[in-house]
Protein backbone atom coordinates (compact mmCIF):
# COMPACT_ATOMS: atom_id res chain seq x y z
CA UNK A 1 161.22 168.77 90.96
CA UNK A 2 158.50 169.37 93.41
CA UNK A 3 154.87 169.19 93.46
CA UNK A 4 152.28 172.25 93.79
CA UNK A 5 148.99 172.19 92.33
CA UNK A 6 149.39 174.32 89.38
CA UNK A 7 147.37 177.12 90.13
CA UNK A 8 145.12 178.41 87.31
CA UNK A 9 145.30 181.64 85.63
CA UNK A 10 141.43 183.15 83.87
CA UNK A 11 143.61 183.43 80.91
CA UNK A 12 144.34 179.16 80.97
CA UNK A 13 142.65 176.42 82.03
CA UNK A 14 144.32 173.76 83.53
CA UNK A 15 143.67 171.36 80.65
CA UNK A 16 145.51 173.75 78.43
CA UNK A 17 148.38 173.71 81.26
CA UNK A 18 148.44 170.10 81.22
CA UNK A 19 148.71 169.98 77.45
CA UNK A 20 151.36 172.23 77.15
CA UNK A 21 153.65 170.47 79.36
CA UNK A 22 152.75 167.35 77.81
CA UNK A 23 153.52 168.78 74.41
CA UNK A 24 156.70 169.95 75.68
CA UNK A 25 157.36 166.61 77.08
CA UNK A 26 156.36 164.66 74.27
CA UNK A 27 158.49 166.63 71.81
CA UNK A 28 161.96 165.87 74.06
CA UNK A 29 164.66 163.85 71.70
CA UNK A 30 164.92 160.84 72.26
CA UNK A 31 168.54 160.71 72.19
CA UNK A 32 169.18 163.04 75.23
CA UNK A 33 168.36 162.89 78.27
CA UNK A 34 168.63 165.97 80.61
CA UNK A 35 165.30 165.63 81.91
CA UNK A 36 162.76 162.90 81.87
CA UNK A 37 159.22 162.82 82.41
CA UNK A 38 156.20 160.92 84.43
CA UNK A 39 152.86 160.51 85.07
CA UNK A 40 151.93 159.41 88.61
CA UNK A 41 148.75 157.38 88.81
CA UNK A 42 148.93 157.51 92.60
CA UNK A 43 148.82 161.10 93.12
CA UNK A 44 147.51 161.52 89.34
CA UNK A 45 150.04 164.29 88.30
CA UNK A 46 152.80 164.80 86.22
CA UNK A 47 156.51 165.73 86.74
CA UNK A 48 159.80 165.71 85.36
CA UNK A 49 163.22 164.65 87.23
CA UNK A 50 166.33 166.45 85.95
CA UNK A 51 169.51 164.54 84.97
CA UNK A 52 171.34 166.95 87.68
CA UNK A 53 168.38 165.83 90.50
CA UNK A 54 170.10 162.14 90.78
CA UNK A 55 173.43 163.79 92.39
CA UNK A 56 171.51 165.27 95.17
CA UNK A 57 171.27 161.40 96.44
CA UNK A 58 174.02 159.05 97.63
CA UNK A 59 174.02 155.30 96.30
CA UNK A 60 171.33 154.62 98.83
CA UNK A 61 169.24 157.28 97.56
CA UNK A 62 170.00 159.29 100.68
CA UNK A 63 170.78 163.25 100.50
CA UNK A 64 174.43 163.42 99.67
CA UNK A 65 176.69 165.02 102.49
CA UNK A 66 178.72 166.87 99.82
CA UNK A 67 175.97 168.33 97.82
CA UNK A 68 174.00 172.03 98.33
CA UNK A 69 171.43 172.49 96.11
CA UNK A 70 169.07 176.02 96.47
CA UNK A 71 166.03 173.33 96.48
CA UNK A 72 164.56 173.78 99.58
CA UNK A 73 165.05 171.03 102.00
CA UNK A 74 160.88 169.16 101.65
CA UNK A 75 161.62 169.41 97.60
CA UNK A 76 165.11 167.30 98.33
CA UNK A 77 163.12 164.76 100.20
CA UNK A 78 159.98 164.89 97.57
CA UNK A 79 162.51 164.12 94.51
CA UNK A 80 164.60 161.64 96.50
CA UNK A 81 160.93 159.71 96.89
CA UNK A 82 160.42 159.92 93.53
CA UNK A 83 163.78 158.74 92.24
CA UNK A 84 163.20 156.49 94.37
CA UNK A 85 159.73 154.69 93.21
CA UNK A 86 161.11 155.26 90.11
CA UNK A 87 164.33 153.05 90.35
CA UNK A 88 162.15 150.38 91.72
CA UNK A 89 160.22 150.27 89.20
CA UNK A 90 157.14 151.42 90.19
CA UNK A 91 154.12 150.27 88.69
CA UNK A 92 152.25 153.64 89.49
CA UNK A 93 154.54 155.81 88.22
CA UNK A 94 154.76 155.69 83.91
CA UNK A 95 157.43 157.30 81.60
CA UNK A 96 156.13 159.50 79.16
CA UNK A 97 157.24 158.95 75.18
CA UNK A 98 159.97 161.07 73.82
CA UNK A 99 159.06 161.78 70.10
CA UNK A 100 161.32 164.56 68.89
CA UNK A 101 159.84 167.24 67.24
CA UNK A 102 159.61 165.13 63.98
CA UNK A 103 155.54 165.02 64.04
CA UNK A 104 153.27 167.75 62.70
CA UNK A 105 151.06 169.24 65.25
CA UNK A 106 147.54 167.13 64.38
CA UNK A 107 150.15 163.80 64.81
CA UNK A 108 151.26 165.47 68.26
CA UNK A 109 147.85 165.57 69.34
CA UNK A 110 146.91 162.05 68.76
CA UNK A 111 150.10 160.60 69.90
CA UNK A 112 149.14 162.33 73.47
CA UNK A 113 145.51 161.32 73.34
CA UNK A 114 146.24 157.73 72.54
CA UNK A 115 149.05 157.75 75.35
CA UNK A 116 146.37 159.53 78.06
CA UNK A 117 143.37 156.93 76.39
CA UNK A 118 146.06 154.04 76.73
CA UNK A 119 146.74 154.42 80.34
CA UNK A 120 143.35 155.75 81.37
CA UNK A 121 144.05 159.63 82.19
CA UNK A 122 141.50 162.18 82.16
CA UNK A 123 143.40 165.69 82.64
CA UNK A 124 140.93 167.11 84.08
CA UNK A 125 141.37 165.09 87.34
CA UNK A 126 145.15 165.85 86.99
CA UNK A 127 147.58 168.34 88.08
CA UNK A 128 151.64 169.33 86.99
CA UNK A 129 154.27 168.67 89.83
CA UNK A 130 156.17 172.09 89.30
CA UNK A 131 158.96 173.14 91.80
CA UNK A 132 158.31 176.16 93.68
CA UNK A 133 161.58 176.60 93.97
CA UNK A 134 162.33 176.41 90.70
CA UNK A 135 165.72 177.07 90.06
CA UNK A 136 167.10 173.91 91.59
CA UNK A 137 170.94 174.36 91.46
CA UNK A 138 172.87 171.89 92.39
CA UNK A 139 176.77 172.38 93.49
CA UNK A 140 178.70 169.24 93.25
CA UNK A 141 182.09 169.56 94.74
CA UNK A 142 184.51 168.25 92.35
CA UNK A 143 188.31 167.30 93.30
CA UNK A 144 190.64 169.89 91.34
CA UNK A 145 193.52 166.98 91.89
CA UNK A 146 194.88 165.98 88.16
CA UNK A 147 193.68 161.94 88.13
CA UNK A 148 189.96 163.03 89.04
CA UNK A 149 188.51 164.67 85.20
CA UNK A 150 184.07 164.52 86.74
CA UNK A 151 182.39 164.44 89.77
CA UNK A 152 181.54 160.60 90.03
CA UNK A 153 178.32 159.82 89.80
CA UNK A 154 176.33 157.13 92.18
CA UNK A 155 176.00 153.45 90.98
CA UNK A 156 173.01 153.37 91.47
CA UNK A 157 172.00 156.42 89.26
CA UNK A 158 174.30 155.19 86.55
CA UNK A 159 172.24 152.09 86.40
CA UNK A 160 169.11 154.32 86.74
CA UNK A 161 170.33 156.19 83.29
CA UNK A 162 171.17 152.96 81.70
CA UNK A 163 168.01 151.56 82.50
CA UNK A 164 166.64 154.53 81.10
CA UNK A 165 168.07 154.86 78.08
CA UNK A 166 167.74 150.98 77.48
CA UNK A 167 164.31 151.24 77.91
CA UNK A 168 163.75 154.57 74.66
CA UNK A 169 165.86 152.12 73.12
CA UNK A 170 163.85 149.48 72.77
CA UNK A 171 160.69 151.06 72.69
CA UNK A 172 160.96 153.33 69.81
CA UNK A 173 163.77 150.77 68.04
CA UNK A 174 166.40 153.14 68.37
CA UNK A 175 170.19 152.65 67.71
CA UNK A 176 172.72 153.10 70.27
């Protein structure tokens, strides 16, 4: 994804923007993961990385040779930093809960305001890192030869989604 400062509309404030994409966020399964979301204390946004974002990057987190994507080349570069900080664990840069959409709505509400209390966000001082260029496909070439069934997929972002997925695992007691 890529970062603009959401711009406000007179029919939303940008509290209400924020709290719609945190709703959105927050209601994600648990069990998959096609796109996961972050809060950035250093820039003090939030923003999502899609599943498909890690092939854009080799194993050193570098843009891929083999890889066209209709991002435009300073989004690239903006997710790659943020994949980035993220597999190195940065300190500024927190995973949001995935809930489900098991919760009724007043639940919802305090699961976000204890989670934005918790870590000391005030919305108001925040803003959404949206892409501009939104669409964000991503070709992957894939060898048609009969021994080759999926594009392989970096070590390092394979680690990245087991890391992940170990982590909603133990946090919300899950089963694998």
């Amino acid at each position: 994804m890529f970062f603009i400062n959401c711009p406000v509309t007179h029919m939303e404030s940008t509290e209400n923007q924020v709290m719609g994409w945190l709703t959105a966020a927050f209601t994600q399964s648990p069990k998959r993961y096609s796109e996961m979301f972050y809060f950035d204390k250093s820039h003090a946004h939030f923003f999502s990385i899609l599943v498909t974002d890690y092939f854009l990057f080799d194993d050193d987190f570098e843009i891929a040779e083999d890889v066209s994507s209709s991002y435009k080349l300073d989004t690239i570069i903006l997710i790659g930093e943020k994949v980035k900080r993220i597999y190195a664990d940065d300190p500024l840069i927190l995973s949001l809960p995935r809930l489900g959409n098991q919760l009724d709505d007043l639940e919802l509400l305090r699961q976000i305001e204890t989670y934005l209390n918790l870590n000391a966000i005030n919305v108001d001082n925040t803003t959404l890192w949206l892409p501009e260029d939104s669409s964000g496909a991503i070709t992957i070439p894939v060898d048609r030869s009969p021994t080759l069934k999926s594009p392989p997929l970096p070590s390092k972002a394979r680690s990245l989604f087991g890391r992940i997925q170990s982590f909603f695992l133990r946090r919300y007691r899950l089963r694998r």
